[in-house]
N, C-alpha and C. Protein backbone atom coordinates (compact mmCIF):
# COMPACT_ATOMS: atom_id res chain seq x y z
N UNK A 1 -17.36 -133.46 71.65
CA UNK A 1 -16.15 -133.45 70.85
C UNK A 1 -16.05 -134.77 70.09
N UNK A 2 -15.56 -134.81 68.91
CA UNK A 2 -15.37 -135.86 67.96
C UNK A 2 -14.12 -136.76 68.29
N UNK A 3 -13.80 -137.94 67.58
CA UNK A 3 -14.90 -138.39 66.92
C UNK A 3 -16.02 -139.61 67.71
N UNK A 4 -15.72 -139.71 69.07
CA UNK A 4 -16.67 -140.79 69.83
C UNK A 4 -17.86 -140.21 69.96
N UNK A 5 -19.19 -140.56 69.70
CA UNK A 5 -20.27 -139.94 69.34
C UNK A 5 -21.01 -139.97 70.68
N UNK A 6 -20.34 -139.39 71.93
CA UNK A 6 -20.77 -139.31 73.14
C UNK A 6 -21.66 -140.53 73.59
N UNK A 7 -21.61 -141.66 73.05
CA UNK A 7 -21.87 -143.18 74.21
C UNK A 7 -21.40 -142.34 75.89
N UNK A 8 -22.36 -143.03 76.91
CA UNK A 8 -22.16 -142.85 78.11
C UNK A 8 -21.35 -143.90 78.43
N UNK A 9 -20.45 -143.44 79.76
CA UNK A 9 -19.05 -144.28 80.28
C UNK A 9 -17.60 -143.75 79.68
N UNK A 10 -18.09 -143.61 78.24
CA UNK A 10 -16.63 -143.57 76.88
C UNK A 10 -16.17 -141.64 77.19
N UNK A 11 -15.36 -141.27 77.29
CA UNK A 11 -15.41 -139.57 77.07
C UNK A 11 -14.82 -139.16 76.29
N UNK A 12 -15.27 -138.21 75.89
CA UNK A 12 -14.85 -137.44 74.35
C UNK A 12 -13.26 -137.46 74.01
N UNK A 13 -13.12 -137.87 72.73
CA UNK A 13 -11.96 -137.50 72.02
C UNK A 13 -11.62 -136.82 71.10
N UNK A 14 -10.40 -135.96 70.92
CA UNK A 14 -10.29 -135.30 69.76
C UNK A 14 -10.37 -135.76 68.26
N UNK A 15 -10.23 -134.87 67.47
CA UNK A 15 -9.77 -135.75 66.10
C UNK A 15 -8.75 -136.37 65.81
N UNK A 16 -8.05 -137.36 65.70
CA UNK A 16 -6.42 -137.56 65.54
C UNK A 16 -5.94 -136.82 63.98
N UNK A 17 -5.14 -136.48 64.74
CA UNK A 17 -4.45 -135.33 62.90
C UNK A 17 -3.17 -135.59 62.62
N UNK A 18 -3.35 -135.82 61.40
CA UNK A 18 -1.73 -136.75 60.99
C UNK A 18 -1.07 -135.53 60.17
N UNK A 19 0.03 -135.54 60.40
CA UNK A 19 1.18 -134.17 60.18
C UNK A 19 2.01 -134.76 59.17
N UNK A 20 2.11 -133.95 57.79
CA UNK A 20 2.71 -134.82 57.15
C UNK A 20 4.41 -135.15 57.58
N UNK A 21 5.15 -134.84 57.85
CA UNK A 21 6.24 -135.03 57.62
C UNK A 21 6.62 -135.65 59.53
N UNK A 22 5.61 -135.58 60.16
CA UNK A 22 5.94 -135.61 61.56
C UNK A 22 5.13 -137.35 62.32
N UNK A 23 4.34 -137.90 61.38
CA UNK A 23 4.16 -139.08 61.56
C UNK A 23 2.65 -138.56 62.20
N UNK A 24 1.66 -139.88 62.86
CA UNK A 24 0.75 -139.68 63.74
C UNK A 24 0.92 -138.64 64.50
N UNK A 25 -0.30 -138.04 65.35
CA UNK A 25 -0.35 -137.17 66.30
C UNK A 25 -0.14 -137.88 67.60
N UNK A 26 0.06 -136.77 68.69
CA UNK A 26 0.92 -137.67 69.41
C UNK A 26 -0.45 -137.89 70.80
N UNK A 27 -0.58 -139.17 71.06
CA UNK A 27 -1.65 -139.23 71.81
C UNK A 27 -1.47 -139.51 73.47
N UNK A 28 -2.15 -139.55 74.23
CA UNK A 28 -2.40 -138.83 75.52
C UNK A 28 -2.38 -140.10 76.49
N UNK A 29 -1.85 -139.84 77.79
CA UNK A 29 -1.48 -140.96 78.91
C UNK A 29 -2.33 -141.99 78.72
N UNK A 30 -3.32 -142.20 78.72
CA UNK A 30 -4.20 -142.75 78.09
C UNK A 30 -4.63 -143.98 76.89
N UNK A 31 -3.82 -143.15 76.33
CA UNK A 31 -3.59 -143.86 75.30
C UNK A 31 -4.60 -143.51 73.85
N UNK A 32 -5.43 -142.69 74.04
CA UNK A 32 -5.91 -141.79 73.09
C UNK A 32 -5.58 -140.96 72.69
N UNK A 33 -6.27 -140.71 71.49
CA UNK A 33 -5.67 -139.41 70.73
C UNK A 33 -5.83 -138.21 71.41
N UNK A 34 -4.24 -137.10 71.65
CA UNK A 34 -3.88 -135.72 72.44
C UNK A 34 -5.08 -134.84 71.79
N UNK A 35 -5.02 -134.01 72.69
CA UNK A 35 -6.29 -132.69 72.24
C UNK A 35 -4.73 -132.14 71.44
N UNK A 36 -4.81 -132.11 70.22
CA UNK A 36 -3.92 -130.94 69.07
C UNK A 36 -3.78 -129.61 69.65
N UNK A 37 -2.29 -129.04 69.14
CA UNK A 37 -1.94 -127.77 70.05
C UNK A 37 -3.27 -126.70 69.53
N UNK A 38 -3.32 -126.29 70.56
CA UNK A 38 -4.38 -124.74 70.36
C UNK A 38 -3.69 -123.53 70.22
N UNK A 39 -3.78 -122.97 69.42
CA UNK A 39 -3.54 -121.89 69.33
C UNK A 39 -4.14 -120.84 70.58
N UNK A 40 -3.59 -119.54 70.98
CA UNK A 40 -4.47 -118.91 71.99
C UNK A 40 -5.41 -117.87 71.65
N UNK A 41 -6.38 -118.75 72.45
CA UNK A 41 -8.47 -118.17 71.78
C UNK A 41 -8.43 -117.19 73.33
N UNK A 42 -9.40 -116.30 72.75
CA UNK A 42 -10.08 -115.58 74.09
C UNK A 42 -10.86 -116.17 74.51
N UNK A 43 -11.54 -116.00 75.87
CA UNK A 43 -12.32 -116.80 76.89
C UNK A 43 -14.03 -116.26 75.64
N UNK A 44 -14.63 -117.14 75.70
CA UNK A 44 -15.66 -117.20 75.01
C UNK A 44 -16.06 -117.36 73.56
N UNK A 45 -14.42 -117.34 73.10
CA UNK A 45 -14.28 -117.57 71.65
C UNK A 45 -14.79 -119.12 71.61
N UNK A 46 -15.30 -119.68 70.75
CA UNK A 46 -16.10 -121.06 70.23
C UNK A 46 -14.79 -121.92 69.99
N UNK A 47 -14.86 -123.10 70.60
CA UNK A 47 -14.08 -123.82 70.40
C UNK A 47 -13.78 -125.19 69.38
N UNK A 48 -15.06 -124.99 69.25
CA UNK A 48 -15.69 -126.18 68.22
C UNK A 48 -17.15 -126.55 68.16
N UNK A 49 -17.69 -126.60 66.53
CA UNK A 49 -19.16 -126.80 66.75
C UNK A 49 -19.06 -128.03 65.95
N UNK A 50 -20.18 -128.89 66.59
CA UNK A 50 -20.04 -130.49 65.93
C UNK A 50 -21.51 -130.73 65.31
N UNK A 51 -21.51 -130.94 64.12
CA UNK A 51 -23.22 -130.82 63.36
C UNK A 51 -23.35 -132.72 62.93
N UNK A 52 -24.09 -133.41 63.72
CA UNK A 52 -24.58 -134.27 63.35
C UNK A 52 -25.48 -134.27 62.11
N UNK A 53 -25.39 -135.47 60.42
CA UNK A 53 -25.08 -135.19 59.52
C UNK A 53 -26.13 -136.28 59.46
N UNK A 54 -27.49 -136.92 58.58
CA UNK A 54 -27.56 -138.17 58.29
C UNK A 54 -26.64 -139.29 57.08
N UNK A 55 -26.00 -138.01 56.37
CA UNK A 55 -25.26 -138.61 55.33
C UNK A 55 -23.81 -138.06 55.26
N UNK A 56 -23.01 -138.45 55.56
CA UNK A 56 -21.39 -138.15 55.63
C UNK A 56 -20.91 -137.63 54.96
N UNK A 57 -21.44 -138.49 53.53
CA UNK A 57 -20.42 -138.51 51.86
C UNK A 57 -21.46 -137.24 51.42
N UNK A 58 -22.41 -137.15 51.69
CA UNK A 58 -23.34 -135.69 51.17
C UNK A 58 -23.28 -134.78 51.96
N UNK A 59 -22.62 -134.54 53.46
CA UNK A 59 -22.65 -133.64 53.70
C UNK A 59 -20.85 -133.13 53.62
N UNK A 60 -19.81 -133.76 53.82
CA UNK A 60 -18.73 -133.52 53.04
C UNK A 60 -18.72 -132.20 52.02
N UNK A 61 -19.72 -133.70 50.87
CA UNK A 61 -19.82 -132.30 49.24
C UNK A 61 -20.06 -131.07 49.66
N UNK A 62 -21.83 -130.69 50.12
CA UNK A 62 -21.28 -129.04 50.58
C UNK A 62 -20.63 -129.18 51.10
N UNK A 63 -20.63 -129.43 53.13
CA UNK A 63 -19.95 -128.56 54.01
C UNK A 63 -18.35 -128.40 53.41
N UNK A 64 -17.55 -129.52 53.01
CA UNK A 64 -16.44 -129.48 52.61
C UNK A 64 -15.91 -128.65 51.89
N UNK A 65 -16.90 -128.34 50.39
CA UNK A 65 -16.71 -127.06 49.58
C UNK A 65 -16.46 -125.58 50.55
N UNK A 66 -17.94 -125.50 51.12
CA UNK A 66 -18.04 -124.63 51.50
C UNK A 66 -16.78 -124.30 52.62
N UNK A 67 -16.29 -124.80 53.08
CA UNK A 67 -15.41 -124.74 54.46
C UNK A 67 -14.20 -124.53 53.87
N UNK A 68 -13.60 -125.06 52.50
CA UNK A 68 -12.40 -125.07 52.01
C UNK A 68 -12.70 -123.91 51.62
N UNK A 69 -13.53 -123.31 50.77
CA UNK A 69 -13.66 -121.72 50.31
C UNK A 69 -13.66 -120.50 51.14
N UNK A 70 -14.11 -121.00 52.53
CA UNK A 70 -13.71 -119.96 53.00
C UNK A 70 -12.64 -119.74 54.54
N UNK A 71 -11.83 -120.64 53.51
CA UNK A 71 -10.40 -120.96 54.33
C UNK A 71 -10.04 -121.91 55.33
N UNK A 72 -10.99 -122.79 55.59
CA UNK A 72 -11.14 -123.79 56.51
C UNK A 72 -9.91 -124.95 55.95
N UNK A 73 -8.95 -125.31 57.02
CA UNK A 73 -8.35 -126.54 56.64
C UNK A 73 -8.60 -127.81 57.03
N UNK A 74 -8.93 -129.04 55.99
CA UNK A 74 -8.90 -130.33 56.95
C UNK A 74 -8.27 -130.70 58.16
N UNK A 75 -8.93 -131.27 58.97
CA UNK A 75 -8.17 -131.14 60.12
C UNK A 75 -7.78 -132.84 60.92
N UNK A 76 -9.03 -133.39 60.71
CA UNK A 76 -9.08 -134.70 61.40
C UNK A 76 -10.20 -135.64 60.22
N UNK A 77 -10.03 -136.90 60.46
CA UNK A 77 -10.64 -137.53 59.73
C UNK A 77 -10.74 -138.76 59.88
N UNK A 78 -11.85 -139.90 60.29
CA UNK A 78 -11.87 -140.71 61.18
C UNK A 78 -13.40 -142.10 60.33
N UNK A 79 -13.35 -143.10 61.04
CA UNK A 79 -14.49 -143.49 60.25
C UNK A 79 -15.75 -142.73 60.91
N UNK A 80 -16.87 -142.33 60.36
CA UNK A 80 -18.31 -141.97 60.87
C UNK A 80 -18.10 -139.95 60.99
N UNK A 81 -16.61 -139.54 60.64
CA UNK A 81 -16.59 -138.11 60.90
C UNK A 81 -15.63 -137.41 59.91
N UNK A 82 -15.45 -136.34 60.11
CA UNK A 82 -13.98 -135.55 59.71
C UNK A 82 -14.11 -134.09 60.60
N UNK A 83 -13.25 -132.92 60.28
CA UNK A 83 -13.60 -131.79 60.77
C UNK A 83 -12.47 -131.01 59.75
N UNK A 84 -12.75 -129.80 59.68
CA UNK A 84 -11.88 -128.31 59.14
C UNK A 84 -11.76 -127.58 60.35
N UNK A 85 -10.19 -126.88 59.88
CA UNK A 85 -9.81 -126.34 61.05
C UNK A 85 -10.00 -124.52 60.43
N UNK A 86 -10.06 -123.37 61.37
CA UNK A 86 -9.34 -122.05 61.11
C UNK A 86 -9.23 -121.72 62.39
N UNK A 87 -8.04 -121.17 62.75
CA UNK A 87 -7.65 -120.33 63.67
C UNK A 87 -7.77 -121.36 64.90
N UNK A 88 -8.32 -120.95 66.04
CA UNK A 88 -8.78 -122.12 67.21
C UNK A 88 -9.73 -122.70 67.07
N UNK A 89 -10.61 -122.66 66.23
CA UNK A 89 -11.81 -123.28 66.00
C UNK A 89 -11.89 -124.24 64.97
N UNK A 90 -12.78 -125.37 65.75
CA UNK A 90 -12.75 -126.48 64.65
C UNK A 90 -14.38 -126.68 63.94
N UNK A 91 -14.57 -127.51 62.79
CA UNK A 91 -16.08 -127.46 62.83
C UNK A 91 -16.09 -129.17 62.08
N UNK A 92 -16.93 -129.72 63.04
CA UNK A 92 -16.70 -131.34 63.19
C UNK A 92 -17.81 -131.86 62.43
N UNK A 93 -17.91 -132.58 61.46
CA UNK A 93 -19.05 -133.34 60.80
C UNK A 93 -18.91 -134.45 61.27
N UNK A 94 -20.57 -135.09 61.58
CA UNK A 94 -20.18 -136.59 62.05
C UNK A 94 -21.56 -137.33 61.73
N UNK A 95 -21.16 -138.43 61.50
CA UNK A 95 -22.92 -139.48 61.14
C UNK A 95 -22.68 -140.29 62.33
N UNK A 96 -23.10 -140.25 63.37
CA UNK A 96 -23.50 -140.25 64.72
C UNK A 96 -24.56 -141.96 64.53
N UNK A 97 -24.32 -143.13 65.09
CA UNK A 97 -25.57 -144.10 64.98
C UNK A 97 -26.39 -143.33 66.21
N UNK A 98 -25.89 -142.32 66.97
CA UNK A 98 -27.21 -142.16 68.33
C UNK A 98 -28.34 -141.06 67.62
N UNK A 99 -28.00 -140.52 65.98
CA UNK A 99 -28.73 -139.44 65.27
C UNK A 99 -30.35 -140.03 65.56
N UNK A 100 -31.41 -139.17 66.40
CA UNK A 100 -32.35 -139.59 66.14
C UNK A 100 -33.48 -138.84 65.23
N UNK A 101 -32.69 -138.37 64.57
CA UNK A 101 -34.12 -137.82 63.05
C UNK A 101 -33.06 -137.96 61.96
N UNK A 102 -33.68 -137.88 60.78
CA UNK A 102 -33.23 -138.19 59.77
C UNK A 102 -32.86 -136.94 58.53
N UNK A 103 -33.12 -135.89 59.34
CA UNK A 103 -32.56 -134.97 58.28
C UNK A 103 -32.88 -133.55 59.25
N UNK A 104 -32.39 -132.31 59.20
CA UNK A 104 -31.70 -131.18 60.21
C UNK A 104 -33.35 -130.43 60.04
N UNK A 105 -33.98 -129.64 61.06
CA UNK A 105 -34.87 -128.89 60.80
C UNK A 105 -34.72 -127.47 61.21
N UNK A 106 -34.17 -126.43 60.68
CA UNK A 106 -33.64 -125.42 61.02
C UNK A 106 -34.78 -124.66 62.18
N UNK A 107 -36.37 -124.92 61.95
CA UNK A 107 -37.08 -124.16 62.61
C UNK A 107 -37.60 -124.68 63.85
N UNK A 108 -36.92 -126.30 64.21
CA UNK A 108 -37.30 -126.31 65.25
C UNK A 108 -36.56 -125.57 66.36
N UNK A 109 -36.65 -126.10 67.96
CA UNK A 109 -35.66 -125.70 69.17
C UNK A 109 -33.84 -126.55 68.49
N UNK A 110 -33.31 -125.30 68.61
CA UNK A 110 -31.70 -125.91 68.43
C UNK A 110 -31.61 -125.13 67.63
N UNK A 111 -29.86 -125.29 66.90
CA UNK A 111 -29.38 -124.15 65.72
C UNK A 111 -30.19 -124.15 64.90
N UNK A 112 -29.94 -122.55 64.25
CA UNK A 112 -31.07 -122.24 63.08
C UNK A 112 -29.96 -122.27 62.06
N UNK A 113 -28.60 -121.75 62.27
CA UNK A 113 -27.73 -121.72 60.99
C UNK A 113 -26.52 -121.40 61.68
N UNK A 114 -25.54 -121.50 60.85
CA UNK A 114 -24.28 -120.82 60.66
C UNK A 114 -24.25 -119.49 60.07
N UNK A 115 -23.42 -118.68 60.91
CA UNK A 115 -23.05 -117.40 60.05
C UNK A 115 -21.72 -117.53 59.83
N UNK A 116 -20.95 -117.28 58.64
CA UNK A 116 -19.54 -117.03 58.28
C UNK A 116 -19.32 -115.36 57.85
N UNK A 117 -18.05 -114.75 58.36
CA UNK A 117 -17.63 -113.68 57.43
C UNK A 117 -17.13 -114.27 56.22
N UNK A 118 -17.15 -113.08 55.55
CA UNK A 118 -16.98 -113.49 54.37
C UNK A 118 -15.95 -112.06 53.86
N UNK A 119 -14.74 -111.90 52.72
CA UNK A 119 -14.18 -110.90 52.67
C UNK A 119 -15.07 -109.13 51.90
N UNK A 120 -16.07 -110.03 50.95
CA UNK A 120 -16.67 -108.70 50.53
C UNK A 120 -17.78 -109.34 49.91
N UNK A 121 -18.87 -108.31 48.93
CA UNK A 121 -19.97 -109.06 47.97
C UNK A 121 -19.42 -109.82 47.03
N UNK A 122 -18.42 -109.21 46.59
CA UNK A 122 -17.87 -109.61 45.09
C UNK A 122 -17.90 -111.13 45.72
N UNK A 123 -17.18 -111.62 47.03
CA UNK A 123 -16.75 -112.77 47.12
C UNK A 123 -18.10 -113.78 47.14
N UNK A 124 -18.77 -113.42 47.83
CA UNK A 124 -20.27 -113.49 48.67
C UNK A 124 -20.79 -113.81 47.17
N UNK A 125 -20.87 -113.52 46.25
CA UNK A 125 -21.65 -113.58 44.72
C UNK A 125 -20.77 -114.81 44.04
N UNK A 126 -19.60 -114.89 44.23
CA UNK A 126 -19.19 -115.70 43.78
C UNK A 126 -18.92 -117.47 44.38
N UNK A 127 -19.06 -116.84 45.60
CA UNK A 127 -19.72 -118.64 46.54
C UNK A 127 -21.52 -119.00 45.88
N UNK A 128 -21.74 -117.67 45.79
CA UNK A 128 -23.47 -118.32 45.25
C UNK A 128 -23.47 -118.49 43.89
N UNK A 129 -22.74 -118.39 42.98
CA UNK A 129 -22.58 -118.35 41.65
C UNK A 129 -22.69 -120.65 41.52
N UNK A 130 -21.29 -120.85 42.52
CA UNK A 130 -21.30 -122.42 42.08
C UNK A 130 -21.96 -122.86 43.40
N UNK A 131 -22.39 -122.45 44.49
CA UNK A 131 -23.20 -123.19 45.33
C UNK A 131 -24.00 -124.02 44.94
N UNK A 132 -24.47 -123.94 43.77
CA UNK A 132 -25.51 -125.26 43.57
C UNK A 132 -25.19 -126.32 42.92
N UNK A 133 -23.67 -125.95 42.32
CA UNK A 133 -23.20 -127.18 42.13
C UNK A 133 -22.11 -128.30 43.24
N UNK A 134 -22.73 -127.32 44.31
CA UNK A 134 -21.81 -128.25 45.25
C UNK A 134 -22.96 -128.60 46.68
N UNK A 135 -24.26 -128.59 46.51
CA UNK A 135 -25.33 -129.01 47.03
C UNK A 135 -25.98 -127.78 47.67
N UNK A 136 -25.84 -126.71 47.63
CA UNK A 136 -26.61 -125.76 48.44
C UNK A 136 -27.33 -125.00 47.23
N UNK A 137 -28.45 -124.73 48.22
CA UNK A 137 -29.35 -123.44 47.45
C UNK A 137 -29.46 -122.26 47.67
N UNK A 138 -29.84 -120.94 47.21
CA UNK A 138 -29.79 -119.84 47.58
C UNK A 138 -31.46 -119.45 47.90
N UNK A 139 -31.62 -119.29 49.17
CA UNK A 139 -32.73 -119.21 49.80
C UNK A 139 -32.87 -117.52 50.11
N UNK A 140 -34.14 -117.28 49.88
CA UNK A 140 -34.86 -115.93 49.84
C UNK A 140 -33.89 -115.51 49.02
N UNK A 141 -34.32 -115.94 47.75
CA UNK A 141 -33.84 -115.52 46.39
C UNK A 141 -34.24 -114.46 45.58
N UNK A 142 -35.46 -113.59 46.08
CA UNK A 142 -36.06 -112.61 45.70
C UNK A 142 -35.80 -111.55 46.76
N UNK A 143 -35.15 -111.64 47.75
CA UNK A 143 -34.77 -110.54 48.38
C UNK A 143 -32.62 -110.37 48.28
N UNK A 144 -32.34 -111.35 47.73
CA UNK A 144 -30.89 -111.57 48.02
C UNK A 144 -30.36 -109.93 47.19
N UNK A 145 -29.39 -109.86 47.66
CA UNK A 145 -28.60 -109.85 48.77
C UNK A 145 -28.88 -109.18 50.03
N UNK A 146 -30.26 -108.63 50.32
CA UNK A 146 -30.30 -107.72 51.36
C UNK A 146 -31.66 -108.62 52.03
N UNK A 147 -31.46 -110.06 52.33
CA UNK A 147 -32.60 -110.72 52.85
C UNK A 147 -32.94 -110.34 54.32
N UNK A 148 -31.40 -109.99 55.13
CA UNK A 148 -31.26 -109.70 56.02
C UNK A 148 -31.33 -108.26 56.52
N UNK A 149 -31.96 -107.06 55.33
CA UNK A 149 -32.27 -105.99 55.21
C UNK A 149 -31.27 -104.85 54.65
N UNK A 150 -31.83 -104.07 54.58
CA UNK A 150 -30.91 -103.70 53.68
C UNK A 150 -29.37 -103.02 54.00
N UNK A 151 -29.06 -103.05 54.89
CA UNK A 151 -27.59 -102.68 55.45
C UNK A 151 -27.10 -104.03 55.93
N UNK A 152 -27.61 -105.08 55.50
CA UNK A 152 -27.01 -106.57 55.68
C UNK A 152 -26.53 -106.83 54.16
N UNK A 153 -25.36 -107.52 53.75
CA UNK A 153 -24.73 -107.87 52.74
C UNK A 153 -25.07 -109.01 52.33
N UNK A 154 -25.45 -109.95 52.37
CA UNK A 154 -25.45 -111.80 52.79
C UNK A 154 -26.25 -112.68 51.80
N UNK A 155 -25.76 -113.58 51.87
CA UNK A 155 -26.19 -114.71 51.39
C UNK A 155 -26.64 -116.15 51.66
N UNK A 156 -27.61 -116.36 52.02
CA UNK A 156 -28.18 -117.11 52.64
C UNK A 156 -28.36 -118.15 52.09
N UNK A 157 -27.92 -119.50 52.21
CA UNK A 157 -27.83 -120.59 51.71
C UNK A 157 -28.11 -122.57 52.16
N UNK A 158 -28.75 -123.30 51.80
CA UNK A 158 -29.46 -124.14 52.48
C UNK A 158 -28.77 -125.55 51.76
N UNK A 159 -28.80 -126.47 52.52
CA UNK A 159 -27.98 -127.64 51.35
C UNK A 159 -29.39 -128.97 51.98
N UNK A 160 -29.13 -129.98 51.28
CA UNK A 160 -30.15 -131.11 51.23
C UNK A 160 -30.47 -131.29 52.06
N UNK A 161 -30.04 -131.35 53.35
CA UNK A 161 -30.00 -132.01 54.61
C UNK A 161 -30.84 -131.17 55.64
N UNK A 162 -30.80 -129.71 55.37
CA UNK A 162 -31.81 -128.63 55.98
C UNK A 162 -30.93 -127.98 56.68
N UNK A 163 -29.92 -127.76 56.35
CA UNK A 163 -28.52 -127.29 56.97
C UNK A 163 -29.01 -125.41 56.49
N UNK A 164 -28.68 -124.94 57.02
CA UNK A 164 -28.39 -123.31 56.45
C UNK A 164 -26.96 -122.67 56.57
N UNK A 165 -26.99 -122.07 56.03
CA UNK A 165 -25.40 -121.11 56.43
C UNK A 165 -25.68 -119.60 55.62
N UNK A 166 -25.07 -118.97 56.49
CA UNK A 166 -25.25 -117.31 56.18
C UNK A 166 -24.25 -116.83 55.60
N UNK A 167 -23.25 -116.06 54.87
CA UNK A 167 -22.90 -115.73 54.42
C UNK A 167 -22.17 -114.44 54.20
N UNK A 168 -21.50 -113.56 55.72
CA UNK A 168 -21.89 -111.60 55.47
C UNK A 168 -20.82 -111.04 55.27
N UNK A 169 -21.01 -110.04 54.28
CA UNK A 169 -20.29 -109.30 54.38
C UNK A 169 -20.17 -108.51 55.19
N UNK A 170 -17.96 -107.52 55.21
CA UNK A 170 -18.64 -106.76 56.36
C UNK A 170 -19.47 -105.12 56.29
N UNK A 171 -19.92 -104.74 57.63
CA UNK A 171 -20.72 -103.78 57.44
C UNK A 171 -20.15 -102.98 56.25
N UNK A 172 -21.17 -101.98 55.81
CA UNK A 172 -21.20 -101.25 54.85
C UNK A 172 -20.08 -101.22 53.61
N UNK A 173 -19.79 -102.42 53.44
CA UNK A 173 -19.50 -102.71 52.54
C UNK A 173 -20.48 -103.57 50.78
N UNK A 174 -21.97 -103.22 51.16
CA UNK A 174 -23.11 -103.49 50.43
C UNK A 174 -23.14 -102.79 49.13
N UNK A 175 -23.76 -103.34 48.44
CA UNK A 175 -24.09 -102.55 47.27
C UNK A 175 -25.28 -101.86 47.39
């Protein structure tokens, strides 16, 4: 959990989230920043995924685009991190000094990508329309939209860093 980049001894803290009209968030016996109210998730629902970044201010540009488009709200924001919020789930960017490679390799062991819903194609066409002006590419570009076959809707998309993110519509809602 963000934003202490898991040093041993130190234990995780939330994001601190400042409310506009309500001052700082309100922080914990401790004296650190409170885990923010949760909304109620089902048991196995994801609670937060945290993607170590080599570049902050470049991964912002996409992830940020991308996260605000498809409804994600800022949530926390800190030196070395930030995160977007929807529903109970948070999704934490952070430039980590313990990062030991220098840029994401989707094919090694670890995540291969993100999948997002998405509301339909129309929408799905129109995130890939300016995706590349906000750092991502549209990967398997000769099979799109059915890279994922052909009763898959999606759009598959890659930004500098070797990041991926998927894109789907829902079922049979394809062209």
């Amino acid at each position: 959990m963000a934003p202490d980049s898991g040093h041993e001894g130190s234990p995780p803290q939330a994001p601190v989230v400042e409310q506009p009209d309500q001052g700082p968030a309100p922080t914990s016996p401790g004296g650190g920043p409170a885990e923010p109210a949760e909304q109620a998730a089902a048991t196995g629902t994801i609670h937060h995924l945290e993607i170590w970044v080599p570049d902050l201010d470049r991964a912002v540009t996409s992830w940020g685009w991308l996260l605000d488009e498809l409804g994600y709200q800022p949530f926390g924001d800190w030196p070395g991190g930030c995160s977007w919020r929807a529903g109970s789930t948070y999704i934490v960017l952070e430039q980590s000094p313990d990062r030991t490679a220098g840029r994401h390799d989707r094919c090694r062991p670890g995540m291969n990508h993100l999948a997002f819903h998405v509301a339909d194609p129309e929408q799905i066409e129109k995130l890939v329309a300016v995706a590349p002006s906000n750092g991502w590419r549209l990967m398997f570009a000769d099979r799109h939209p059915h890279a994922g076959g052909e009763g898959h809707y999606a759009a598959y998309l890659e930004n500098v860093d070797g990041f991926e993110a998927e894109l789907v519509a829902p079922p049979g809602s394809g062209r």
